[in-house]
Protein backbone atom coordinates (compact mmCIF):
# COMPACT_ATOMS: atom_id res chain seq x y z
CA UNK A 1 122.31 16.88 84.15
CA UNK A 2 125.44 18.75 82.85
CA UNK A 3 126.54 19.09 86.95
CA UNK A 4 125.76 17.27 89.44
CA UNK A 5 122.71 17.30 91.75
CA UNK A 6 122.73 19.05 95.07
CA UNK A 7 119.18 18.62 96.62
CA UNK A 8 115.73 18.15 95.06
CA UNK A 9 112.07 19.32 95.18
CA UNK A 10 110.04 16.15 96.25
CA UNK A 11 106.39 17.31 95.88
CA UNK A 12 107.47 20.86 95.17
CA UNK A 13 109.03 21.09 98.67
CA UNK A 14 113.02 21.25 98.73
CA UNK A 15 114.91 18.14 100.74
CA UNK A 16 118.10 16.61 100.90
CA UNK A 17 119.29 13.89 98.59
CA UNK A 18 119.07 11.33 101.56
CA UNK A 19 115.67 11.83 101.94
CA UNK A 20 113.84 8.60 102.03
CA UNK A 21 110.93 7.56 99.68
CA UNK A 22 108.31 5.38 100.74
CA UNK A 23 105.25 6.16 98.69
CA UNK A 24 104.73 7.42 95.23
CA UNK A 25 106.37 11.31 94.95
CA UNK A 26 106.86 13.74 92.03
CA UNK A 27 110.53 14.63 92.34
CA UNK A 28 112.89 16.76 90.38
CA UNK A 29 116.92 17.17 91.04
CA UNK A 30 118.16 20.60 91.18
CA UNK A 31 121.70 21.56 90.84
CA UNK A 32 124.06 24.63 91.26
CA UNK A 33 122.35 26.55 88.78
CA UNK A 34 119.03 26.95 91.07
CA UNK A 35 118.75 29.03 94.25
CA UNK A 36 117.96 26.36 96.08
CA UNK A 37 120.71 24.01 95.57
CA UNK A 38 123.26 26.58 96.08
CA UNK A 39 121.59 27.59 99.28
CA UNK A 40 122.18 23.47 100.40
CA UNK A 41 125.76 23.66 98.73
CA UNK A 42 126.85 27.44 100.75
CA UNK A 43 124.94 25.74 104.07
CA UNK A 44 127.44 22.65 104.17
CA UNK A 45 130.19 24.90 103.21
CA UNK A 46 129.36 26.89 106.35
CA UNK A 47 128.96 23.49 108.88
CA UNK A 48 132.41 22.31 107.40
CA UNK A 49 133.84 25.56 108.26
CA UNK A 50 132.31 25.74 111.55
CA UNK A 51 133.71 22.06 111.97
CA UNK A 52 136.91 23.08 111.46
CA UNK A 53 137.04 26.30 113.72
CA UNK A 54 135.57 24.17 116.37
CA UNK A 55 138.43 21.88 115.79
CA UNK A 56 141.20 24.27 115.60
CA UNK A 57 140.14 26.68 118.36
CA UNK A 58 137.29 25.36 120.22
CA UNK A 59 137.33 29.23 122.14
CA UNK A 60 136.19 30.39 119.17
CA UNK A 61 132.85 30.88 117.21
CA UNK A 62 132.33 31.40 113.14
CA UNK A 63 129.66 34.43 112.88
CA UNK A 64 128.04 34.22 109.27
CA UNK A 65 127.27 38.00 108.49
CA UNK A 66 126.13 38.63 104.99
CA UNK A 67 126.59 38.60 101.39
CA UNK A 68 128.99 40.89 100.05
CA UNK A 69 132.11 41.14 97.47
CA UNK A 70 130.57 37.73 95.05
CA UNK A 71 130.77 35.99 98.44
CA UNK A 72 129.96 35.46 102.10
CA UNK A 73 131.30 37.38 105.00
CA UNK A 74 132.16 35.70 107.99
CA UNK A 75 133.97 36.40 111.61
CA UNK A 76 135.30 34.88 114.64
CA UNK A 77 134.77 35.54 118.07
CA UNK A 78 136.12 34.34 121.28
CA UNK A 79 134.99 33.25 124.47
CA UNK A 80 133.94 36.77 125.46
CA UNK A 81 132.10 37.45 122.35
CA UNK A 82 134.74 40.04 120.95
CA UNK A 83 135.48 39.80 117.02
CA UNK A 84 138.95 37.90 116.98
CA UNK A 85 140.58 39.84 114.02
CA UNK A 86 142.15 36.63 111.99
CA UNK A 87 146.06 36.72 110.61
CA UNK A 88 147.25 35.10 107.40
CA UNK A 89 148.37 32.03 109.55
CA UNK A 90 144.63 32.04 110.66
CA UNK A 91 143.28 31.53 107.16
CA UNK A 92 146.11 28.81 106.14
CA UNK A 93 145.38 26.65 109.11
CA UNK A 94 141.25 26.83 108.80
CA UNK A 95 141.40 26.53 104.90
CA UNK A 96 143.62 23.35 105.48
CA UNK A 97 141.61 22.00 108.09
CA UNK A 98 138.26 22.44 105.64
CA UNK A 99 140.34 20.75 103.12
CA UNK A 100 141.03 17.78 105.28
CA UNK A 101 137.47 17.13 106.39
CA UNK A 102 136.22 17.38 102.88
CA UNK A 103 138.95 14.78 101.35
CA UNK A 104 137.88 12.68 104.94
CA UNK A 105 134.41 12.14 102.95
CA UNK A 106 132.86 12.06 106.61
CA UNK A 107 129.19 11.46 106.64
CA UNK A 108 127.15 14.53 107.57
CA UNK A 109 124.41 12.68 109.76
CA UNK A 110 120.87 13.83 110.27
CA UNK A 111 119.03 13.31 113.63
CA UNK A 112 115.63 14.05 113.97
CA UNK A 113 115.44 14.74 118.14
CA UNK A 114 113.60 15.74 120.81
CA UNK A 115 113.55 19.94 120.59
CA UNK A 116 114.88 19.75 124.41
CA UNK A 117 117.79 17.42 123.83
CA UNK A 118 118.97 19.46 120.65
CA UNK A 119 118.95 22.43 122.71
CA UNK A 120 120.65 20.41 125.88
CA UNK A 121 123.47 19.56 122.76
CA UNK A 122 123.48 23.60 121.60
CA UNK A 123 123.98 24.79 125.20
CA UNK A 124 127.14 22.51 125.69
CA UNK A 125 128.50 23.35 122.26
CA UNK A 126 128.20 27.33 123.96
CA UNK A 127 125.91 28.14 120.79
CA UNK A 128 123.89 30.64 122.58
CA UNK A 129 121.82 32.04 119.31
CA UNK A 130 120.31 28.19 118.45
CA UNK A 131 119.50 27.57 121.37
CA UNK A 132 117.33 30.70 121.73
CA UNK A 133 115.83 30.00 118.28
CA UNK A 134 114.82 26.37 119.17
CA UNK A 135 113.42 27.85 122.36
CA UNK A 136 111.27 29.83 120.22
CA UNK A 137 109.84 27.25 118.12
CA UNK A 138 107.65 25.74 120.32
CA UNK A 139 108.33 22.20 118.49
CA UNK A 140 108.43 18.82 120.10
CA UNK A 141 111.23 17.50 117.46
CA UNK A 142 114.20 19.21 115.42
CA UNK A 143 116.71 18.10 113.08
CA UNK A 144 119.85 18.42 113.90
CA UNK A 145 123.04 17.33 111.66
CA UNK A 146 126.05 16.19 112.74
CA UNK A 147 129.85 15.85 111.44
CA UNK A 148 132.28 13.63 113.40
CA UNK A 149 129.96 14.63 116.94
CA UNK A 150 129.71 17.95 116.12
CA UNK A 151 126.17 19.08 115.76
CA UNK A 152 124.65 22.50 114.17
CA UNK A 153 120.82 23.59 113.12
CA UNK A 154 120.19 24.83 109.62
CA UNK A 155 116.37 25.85 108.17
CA UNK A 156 117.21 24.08 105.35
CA UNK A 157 119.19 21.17 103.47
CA UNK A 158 122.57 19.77 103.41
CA UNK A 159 124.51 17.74 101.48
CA UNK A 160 124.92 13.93 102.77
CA UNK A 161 128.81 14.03 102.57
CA UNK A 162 131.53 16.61 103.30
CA UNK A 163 133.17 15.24 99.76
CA UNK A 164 129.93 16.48 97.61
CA UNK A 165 131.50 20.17 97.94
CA UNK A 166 134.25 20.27 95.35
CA UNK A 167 134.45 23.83 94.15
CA UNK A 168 135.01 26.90 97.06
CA UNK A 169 137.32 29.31 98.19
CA UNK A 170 138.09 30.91 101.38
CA UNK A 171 140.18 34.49 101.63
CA UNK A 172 141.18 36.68 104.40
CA UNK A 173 138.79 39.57 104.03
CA UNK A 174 138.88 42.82 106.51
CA UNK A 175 139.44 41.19 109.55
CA UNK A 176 137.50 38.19 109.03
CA UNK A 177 137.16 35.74 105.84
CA UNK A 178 135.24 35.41 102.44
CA UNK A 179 133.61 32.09 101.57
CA UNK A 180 132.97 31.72 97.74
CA UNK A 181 130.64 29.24 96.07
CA UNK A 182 130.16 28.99 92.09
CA UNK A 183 128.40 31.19 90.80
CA UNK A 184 124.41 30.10 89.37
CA UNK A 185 125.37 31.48 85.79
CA UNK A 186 128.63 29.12 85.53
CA UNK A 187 129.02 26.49 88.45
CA UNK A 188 132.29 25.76 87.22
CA UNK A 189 134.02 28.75 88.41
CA UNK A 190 134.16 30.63 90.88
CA UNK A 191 133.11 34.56 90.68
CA UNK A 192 135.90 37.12 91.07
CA UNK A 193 136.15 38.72 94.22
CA UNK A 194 135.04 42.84 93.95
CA UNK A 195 135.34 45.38 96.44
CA UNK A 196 132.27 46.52 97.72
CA UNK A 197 133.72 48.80 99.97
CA UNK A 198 130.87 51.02 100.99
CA UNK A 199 128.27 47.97 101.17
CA UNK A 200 130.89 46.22 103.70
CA UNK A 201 130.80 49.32 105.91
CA UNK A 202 127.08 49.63 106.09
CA UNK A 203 126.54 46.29 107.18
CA UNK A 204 129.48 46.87 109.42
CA UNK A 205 127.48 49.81 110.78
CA UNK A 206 124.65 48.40 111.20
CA UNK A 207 125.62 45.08 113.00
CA UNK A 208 127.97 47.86 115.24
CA UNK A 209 124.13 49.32 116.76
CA UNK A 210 123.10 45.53 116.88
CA UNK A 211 125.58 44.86 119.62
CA UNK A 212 124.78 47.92 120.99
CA UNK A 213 121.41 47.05 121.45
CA UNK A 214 121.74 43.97 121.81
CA UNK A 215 119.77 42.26 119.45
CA UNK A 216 121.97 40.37 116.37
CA UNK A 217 120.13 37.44 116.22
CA UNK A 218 115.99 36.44 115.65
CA UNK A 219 116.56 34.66 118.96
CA UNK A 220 117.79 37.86 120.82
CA UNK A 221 114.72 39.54 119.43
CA UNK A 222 112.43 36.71 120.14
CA UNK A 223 113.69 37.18 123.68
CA UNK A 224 113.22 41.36 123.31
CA UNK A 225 109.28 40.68 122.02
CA UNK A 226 108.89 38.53 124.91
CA UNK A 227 109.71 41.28 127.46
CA UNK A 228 107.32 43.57 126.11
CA UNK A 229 110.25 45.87 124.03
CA UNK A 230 108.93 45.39 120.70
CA UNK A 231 108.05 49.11 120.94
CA UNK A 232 110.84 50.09 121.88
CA UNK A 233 113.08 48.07 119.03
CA UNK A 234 110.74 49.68 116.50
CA UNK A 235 111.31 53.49 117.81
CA UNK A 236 115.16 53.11 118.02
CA UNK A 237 115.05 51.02 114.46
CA UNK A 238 113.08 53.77 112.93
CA UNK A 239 115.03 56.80 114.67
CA UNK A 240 118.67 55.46 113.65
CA UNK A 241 117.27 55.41 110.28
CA UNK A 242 115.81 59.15 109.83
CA UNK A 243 119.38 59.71 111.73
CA UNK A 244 121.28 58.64 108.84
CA UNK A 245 118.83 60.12 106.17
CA UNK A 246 119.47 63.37 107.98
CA UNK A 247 123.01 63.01 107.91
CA UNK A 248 122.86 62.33 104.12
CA UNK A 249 120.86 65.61 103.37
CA UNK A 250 123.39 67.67 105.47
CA UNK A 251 126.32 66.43 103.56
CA UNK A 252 124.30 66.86 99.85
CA UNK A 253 123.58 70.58 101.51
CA UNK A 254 127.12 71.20 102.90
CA UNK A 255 128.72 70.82 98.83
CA UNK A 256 127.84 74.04 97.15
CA UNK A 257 127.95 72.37 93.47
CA UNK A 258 125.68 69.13 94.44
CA UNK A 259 122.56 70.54 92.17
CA UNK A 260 121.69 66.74 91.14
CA UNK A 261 120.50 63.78 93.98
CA UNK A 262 120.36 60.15 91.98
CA UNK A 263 118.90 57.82 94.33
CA UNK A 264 119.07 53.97 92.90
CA UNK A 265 118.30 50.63 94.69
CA UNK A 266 117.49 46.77 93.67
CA UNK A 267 113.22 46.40 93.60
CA UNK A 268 111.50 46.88 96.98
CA UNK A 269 114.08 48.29 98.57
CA UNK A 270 111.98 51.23 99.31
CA UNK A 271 113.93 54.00 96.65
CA UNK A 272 110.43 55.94 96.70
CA UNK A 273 110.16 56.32 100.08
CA UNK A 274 113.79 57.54 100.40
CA UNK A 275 113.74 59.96 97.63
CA UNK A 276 110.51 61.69 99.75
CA UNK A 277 112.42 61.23 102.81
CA UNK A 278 115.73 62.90 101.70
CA UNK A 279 114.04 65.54 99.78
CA UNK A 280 112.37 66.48 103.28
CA UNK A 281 116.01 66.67 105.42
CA UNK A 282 116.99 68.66 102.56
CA UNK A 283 114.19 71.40 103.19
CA UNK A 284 115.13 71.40 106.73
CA UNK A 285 118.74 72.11 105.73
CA UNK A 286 117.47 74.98 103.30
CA UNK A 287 117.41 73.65 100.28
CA UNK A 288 114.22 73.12 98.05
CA UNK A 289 113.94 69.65 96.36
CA UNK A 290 112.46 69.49 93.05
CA UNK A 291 111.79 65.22 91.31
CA UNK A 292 111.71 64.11 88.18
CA UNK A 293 110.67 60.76 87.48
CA UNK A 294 112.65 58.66 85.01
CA UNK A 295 109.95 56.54 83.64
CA UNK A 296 108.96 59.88 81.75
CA UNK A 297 111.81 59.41 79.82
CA UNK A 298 111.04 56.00 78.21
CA UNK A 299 111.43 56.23 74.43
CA UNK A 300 108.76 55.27 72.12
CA UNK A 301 107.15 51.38 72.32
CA UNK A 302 108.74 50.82 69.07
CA UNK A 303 112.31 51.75 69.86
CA UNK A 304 112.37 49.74 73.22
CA UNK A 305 114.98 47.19 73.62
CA UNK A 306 113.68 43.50 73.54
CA UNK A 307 114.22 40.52 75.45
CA UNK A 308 115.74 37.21 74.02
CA UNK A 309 112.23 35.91 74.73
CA UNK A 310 111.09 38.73 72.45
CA UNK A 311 109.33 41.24 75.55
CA UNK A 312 110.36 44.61 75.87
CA UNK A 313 113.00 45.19 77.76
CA UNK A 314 112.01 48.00 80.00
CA UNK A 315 114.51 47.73 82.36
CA UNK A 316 117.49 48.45 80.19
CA UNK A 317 119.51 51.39 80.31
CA UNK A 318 118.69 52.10 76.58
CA UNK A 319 114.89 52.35 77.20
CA UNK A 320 115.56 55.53 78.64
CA UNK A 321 115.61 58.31 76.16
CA UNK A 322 119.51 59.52 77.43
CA UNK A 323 120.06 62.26 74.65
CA UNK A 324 116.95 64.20 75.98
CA UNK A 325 117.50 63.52 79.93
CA UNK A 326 121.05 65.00 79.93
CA UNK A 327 120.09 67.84 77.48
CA UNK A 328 117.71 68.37 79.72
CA UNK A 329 119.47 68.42 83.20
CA UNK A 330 121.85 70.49 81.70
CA UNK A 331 119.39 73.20 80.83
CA UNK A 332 118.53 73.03 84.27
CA UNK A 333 121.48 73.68 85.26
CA UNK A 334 121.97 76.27 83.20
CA UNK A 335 118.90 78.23 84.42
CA UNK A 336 116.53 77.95 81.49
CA UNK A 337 113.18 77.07 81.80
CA UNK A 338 112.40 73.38 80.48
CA UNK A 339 108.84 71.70 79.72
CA UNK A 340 109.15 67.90 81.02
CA UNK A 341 108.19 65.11 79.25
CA UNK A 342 105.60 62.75 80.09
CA UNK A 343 105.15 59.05 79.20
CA UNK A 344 102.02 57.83 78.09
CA UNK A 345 101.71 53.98 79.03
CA UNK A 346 98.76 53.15 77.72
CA UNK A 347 99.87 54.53 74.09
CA UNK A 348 103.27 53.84 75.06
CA UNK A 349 104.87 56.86 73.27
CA UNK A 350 106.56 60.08 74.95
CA UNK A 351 104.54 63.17 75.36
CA UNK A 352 105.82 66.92 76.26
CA UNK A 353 103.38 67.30 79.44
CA UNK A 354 102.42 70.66 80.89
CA UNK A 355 104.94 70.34 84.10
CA UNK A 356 107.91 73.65 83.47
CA UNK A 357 110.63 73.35 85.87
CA UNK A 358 113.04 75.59 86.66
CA UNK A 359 115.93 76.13 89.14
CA UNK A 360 117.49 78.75 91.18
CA UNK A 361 120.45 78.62 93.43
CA UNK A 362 118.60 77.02 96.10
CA UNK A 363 116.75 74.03 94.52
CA UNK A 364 118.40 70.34 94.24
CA UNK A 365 116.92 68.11 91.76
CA UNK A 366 116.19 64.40 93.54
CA UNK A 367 115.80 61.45 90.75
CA UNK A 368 115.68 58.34 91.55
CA UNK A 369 115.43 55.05 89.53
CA UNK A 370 116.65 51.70 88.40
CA UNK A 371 119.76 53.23 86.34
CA UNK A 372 120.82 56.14 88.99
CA UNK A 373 124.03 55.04 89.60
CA UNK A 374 125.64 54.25 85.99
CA UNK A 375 127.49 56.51 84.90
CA UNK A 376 126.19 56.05 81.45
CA UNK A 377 122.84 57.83 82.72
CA UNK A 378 124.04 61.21 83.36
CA UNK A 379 127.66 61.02 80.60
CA UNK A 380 127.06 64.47 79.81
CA UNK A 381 126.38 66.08 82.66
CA UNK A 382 129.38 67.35 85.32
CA UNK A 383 129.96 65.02 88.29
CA UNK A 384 130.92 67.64 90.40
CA UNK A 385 126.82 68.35 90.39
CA UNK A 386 125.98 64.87 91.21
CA UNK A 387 125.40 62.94 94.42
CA UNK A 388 124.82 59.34 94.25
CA UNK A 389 122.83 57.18 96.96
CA UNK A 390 122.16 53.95 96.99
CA UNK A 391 119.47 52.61 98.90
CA UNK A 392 118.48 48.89 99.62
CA UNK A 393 117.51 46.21 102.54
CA UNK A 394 120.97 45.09 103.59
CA UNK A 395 119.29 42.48 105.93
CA UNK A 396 121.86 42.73 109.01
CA UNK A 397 120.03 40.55 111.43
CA UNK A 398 119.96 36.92 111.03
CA UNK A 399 118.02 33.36 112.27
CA UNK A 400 121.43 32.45 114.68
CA UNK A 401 124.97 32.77 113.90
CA UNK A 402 125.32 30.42 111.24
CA UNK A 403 121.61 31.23 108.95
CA UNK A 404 121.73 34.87 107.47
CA UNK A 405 118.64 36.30 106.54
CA UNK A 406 119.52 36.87 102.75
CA UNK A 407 118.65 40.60 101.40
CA UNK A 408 116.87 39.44 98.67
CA UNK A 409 114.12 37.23 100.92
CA UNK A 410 113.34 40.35 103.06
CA UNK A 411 112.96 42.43 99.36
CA UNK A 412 110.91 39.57 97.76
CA UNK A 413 108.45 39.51 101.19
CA UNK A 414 108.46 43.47 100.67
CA UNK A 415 107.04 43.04 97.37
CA UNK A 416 104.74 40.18 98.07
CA UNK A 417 102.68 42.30 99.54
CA UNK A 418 103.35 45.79 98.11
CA UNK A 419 101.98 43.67 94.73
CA UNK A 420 98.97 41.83 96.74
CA UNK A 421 97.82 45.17 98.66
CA UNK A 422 98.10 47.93 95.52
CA UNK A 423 98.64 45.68 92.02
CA UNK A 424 95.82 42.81 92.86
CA UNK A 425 99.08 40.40 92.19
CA UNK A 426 98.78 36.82 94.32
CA UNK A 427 102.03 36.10 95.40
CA UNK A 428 102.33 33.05 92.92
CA UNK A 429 102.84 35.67 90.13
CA UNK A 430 105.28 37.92 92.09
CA UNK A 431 107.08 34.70 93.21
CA UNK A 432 106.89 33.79 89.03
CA UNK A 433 108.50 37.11 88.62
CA UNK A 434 111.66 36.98 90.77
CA UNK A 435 114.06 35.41 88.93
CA UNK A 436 113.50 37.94 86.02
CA UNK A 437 114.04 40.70 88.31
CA UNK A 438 116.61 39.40 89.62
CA UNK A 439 118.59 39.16 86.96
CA UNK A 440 117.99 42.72 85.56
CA UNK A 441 119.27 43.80 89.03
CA UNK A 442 122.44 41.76 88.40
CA UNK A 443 122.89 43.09 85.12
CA UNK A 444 122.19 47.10 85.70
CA UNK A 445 121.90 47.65 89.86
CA UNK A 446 125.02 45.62 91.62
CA UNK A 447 127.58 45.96 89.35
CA UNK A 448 127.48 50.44 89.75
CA UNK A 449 126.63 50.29 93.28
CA UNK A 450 129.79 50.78 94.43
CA UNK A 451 129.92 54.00 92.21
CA UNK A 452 127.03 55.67 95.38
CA UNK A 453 128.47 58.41 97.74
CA UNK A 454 126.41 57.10 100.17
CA UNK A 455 124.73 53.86 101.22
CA UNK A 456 121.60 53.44 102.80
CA UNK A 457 120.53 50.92 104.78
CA UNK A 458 116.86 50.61 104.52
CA UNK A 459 116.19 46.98 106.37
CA UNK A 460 115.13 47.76 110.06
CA UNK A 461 115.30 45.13 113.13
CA UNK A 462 111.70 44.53 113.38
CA UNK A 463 110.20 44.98 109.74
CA UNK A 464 110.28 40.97 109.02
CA UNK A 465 107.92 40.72 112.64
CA UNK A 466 105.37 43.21 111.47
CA UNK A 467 105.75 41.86 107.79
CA UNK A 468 104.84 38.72 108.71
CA UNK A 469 100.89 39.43 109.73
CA UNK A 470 100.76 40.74 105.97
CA UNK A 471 102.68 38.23 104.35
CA UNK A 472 101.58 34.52 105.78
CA UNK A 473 98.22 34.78 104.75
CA UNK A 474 99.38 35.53 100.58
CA UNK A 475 101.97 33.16 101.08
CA UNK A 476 99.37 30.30 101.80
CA UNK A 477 97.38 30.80 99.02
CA UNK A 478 99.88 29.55 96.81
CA UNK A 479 98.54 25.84 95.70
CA UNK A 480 100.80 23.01 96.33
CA UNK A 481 100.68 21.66 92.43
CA UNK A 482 102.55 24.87 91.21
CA UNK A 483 105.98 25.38 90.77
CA UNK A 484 106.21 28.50 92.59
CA UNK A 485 104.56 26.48 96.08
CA UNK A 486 108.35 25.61 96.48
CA UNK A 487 109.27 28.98 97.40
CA UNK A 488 106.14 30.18 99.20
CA UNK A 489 106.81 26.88 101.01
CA UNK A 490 110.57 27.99 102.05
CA UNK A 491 109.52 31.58 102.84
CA UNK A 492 106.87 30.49 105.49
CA UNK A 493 108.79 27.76 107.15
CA UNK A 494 111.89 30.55 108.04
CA UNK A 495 109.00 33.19 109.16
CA UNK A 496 107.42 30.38 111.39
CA UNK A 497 110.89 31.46 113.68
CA UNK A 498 109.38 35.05 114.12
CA UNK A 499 107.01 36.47 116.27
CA UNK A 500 104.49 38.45 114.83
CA UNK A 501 104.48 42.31 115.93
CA UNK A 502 101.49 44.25 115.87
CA UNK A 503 102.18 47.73 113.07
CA UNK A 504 100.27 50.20 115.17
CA UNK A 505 103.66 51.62 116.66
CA UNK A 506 104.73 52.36 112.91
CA UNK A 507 104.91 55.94 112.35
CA UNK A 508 103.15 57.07 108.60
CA UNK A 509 106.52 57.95 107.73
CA UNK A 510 107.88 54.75 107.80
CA UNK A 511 109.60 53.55 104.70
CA UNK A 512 107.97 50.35 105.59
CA UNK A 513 104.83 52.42 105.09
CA UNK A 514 105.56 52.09 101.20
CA UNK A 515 104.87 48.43 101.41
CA UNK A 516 102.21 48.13 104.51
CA UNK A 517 100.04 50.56 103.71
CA UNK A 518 98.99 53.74 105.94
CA UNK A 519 101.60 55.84 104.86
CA UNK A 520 101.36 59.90 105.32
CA UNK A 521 103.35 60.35 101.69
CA UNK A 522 101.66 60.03 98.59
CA UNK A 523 102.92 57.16 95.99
C-alpha cells in the first residue's frame, strides 16, 4: 500500500486496526484515500484535540460544527455554554498541546462497558450531548475510548495510537479553529484553505435558531420527540425555511435588472423543489416566473464529452450546448420571441420543440441545474441580470458535540430513496453510484459555490427522523457479500441513534416532499 493503513473492512463491515481475529474473516486495509479511513483518521484528530482542550482548560468544551473551507469547523465553549471566541495565544497553546500528545505515542484504549457506567463517566466529564445519546440507545454495552483517563464516544473507528496521525493542521478560523486532514485525492498534502464565506454564515445561521430552540444535538431532539414536540420541531423547521425562501424572492424582486434566477446545488439537495418554491415567492412579490430546463440544452450524443472509462460525460460543463443557451437568454432579454429546444433522450440528439417563450418587463426567468453557478455558463450574458442561489443540505445538527452529521450522508439517504420510490433503483446501485457523483460535484458544484448571492439551507431538524421509516427498510436489503453492504452497514448503525417520526405533519410543499413522496408540485 503506497500509505499506510488506517482501519479496515473485516467482512465488509469497517473496524479498527486493533480489532481482534479469532475465526476465519475476509479483510481488506483501507487507507487515506477511502472515505472510511479518513473518517477514523479526522475522528482521532478530533479526541486528541478534545484531549488537549480538556487539558488546557478543563472549563471548556470543543463543539465540532461542520465541514467547511477544505476543513472542519470547530468552537469552544465555557462552563455556561457561551462560544469562547479563541485568540492567537489560544491556537499556539492547543496546537502545541496536540503536538505533545501525538509525539507521547499514548495508547488510545477501547473499553467495551456497561451503557450506564459510560454514561456515569460522560456526566462527570460535564458532556451533556453523549450522555443524552447513550440514553437514547437503549443498549446494555458501549464502547468507549480512552486517552490518558480521558474518555469520549464516537459511532465509528479510531486509530490505536495518538502517533498514527502524522499529517494535520489546525488554524484560527472566525472565532473558532479549522482542523485539516489530507485530502482523499493526495494524502500527502494537505488541501489549501478557501474561503467559503457565505457557506460559513449559513451554517452559522442555522446553528444561531438551534440554540434558540434548543435543539443542536440528536440527543436534544431525542429528548424533544420524547415530550411529544416532534410536531412542533417540524412546523418551526419548515416555517424558518419558506421564511428565508421568501426573503430570497423579495431581494431578486427588489433589483430592477435581476431578469435571470440560476439556482445550482450538489445531487439531492432538493434544487427542484427550490426552483418551484422561489418561483412562487416571486409571484407573490409581483413578478411572473418563467423555467427553462438545462438538460434541453445537451448537445448531440456524438459530441458529448467522455469519461476516462470511456462513458459520456453528462455532467460536464461542455455537454451543454453554451453557444445556443446564451444566444438564447440574450434574445430573451432582448424581447424577441424564441422557440426552445428540446432534448430527445431516447435518440439522444437536440430537437427545436414547440414551447415559444417570451418576456416582458415583469417576468424573471428561474434555471436551475448542475452548472448554475460557473460563470462559464452564462459568459455572454450581463451579470447585472443574474442572481445566483445555491441550494444544498448543510446538515447543521449533529449525533453530540464531537460526531457531525456530514452533508453528504443526509444527501446520499435523500437519494436512496428518491431512486428506490421513482427510478426502481435498490440502494446497492445508488450506494455503487456515489463516489462518481461525488466527484463530478467536486469538480463542477463546490469549487463556484462561493460565486451564489445567496445560500440556501435546505437540511431541516427533523428530515433524518421521518427519513428514516423510508430509508431502513432499502438499506437492509443490501446483501452482506457486496461491497457496497459496507456503507449500507455504516448508514444504519448512525440512524439506529434516531427516533423515527411519523410524515403525516409534512405539509405537500415540503422540499422533503421531492424525496418522500406526496408532494402538491409536479416533478
Amino acid at each position: 500500500m503506497p500509505f499506510a493503513p488506517i482501519c479496515a473492512k473485516v467482512n465488509n463491515r469497517i473496524s479498527s486496526l486493533d480489532y481482534k481475529v479469532f475465526s476465519t474473516k475476509e479483510i481488506e486495509f483501507l487507507d487515506l484515500t477511502s472515505p472510511s479511513g479518513q473518517r477514523t483518521y479526522l475522528r482521532t484528530l478530533i479526541f486528541i484535540l478534545t484531549k488537549a482542550v480538556n487539558d488546557l482548560f478543563p472549563e471548556k468544551k470543543v463543539t465540532v460544527c461542520n465541514a467547511v473551507s477544505n476543513g472542519f469547523f470547530c468552537y469552544i465553549k465555557d462552563d455556561k455554554k457561551d462560544r469562547t471566541p479563541l485568540i492567537d495565544q489560544d491556537i499556539e497553546r492547543i496546537k502545541s498541546r496536540v503536538s505533545e500528545i501525538i509525539a507521547a505515542d499514548m495508547k488510545i484504549k477501547q473499553h467495551a462497558m456497561r451503557t450506564e457506567k459510560a454514561i456515569k463517566i460522560f456526566k462527570e466529564q460535564d458532556m451533556d450531548s453523549k450522555v443524552k445519546l447513550l440514553n437514547f440507545t437503549g443498549r446494555m454495552f458501549s464502547t468507549v475510548y480512552e486517552i490518558d483517563g480521558y474518555y469520549n464516544y464516537f459511532y465509528g473507528s479510531v486509530l490505536p495510537r495518538t502517533s498514527m496521525v502524522t499529517l494535520y493542521a489546525i488554524d484560527k478560523s472566525y472565532d473558532g479553529l479549522l482542523l485539516r486532514i489530507p485530502s482523499r485525492k493526495n494524502p500527502a498534502e494537505l488541501p489549501p484553505i478557501i474561503k467559503d464565506i457565505k457557506l460559513h454564515e449559513t451554517f452559522y445561521e442555522s446553528r444561531l435558531w438551534q440554540e434558540i430552540i434548543g435543539i443542536q444535538t440528536i440527543g436534544d431532539f431525542n429528548t424533544a420527540v420524547e415530550e411529544g414536540l416532534s410536531t412542533d420541531v417540524i412546523i418551526v423547521s419548515e416555517a424558518l425555511q419558506e421564511k428565508k425562501i421568501a426573503k430570497i424572492a423579495e431581494t431578486i424582486a427588489a433589483q430592477k435588472d435581476t431578469k435571470i434566477v440560476l439556482i445550482a446545488g450538489p445531487s439531492s439537495s432538493g434544487k427542484t423543489s427550490t426552483c418551484k418554491r422561489v418561483s412562487i415567492q416571486l409571484l407573490t412579490c409581483g413578478k411572473k416566473p418563467l423555467q427553462i430546463s438545462l438538460d434541453d440544452y445537451f448537445v448531440d450524443r456524438e459530441r458529448t464529452p467522455l469519461q476516462p472509462n470511456g462513458d459520456y460525460d453528462y455532467e460536464s460543463i461542455y455537454a451543454l450546448n453554451l453557444e445556443l443557451f446564451n444566444r438564447n437568454l440574450n434574445e430573451l432579454l432582448e424581447g424577441k420571441a424564441v422557440r426552445l429546444p428540446r432534448y430527445n433522450f431516447i435518440k439522444g440528439a437536440s430537437e427545436m420543440s414547440d414551447t415559444i417563450l417570451q418576456m416582458n418587463e415583469d417576468n424573471v426567468l428561474v434555471i436551475e441545474g448542475l452548472h448554475a453557478l460557473n460563470p462559464m455558463l452564462t459568459q455572454q450574458i450581463d451579470d447585472k441580470h443574474i442572481f445566483r442561489l445555491y441550494a444544498s443540505a448543510l446538515t447543521s445538527i449533529s449525533l453530540d458535540e464531537h460526531n457531525y452529521i456530514p452533508t453528504s450522508d443526509n444527501r446520499l439517504l435523500r437519494r436512496i430513496i428518491r431512486d428506490a420510490r421513482t427510478r426502481g433503483c435498490d440502494a446497492r446501485e445508488t450506494i455503487r453510484r456515489w463516489p462518481s457523483v461525488r466527484e463530478g460535484e467536486d469538480k463542477w458544484i463546490f469549487p463556484y459555490q462561493d460565486n451564489a448571492d445567496a445560500v440556501l439551507n435546505t437540511a431541516m431538524l427533523f428530515e433524518l427522523a421521518v427519513i428514516k421509516n423510508h430509508v431502513e427498510p432499502v438499506l437492509e436489503r443490501v446483501p452482506e457479500n457486496c461491497p457496497e453492504y459496507s456503507e449500507a452497514y455504516r448508514l444504519l448503525k448512525f440512524l439506529k441513534y434516531i427516533p423515527k417520526v411519523p410524515e403525516m405533519d409534512i405539509p405537500g410543499t415540503s422540499l422533503l416532499r421531492e424525496f418522500l413522496g406526496g408532494s402538491s408540485f409536479n416533478y
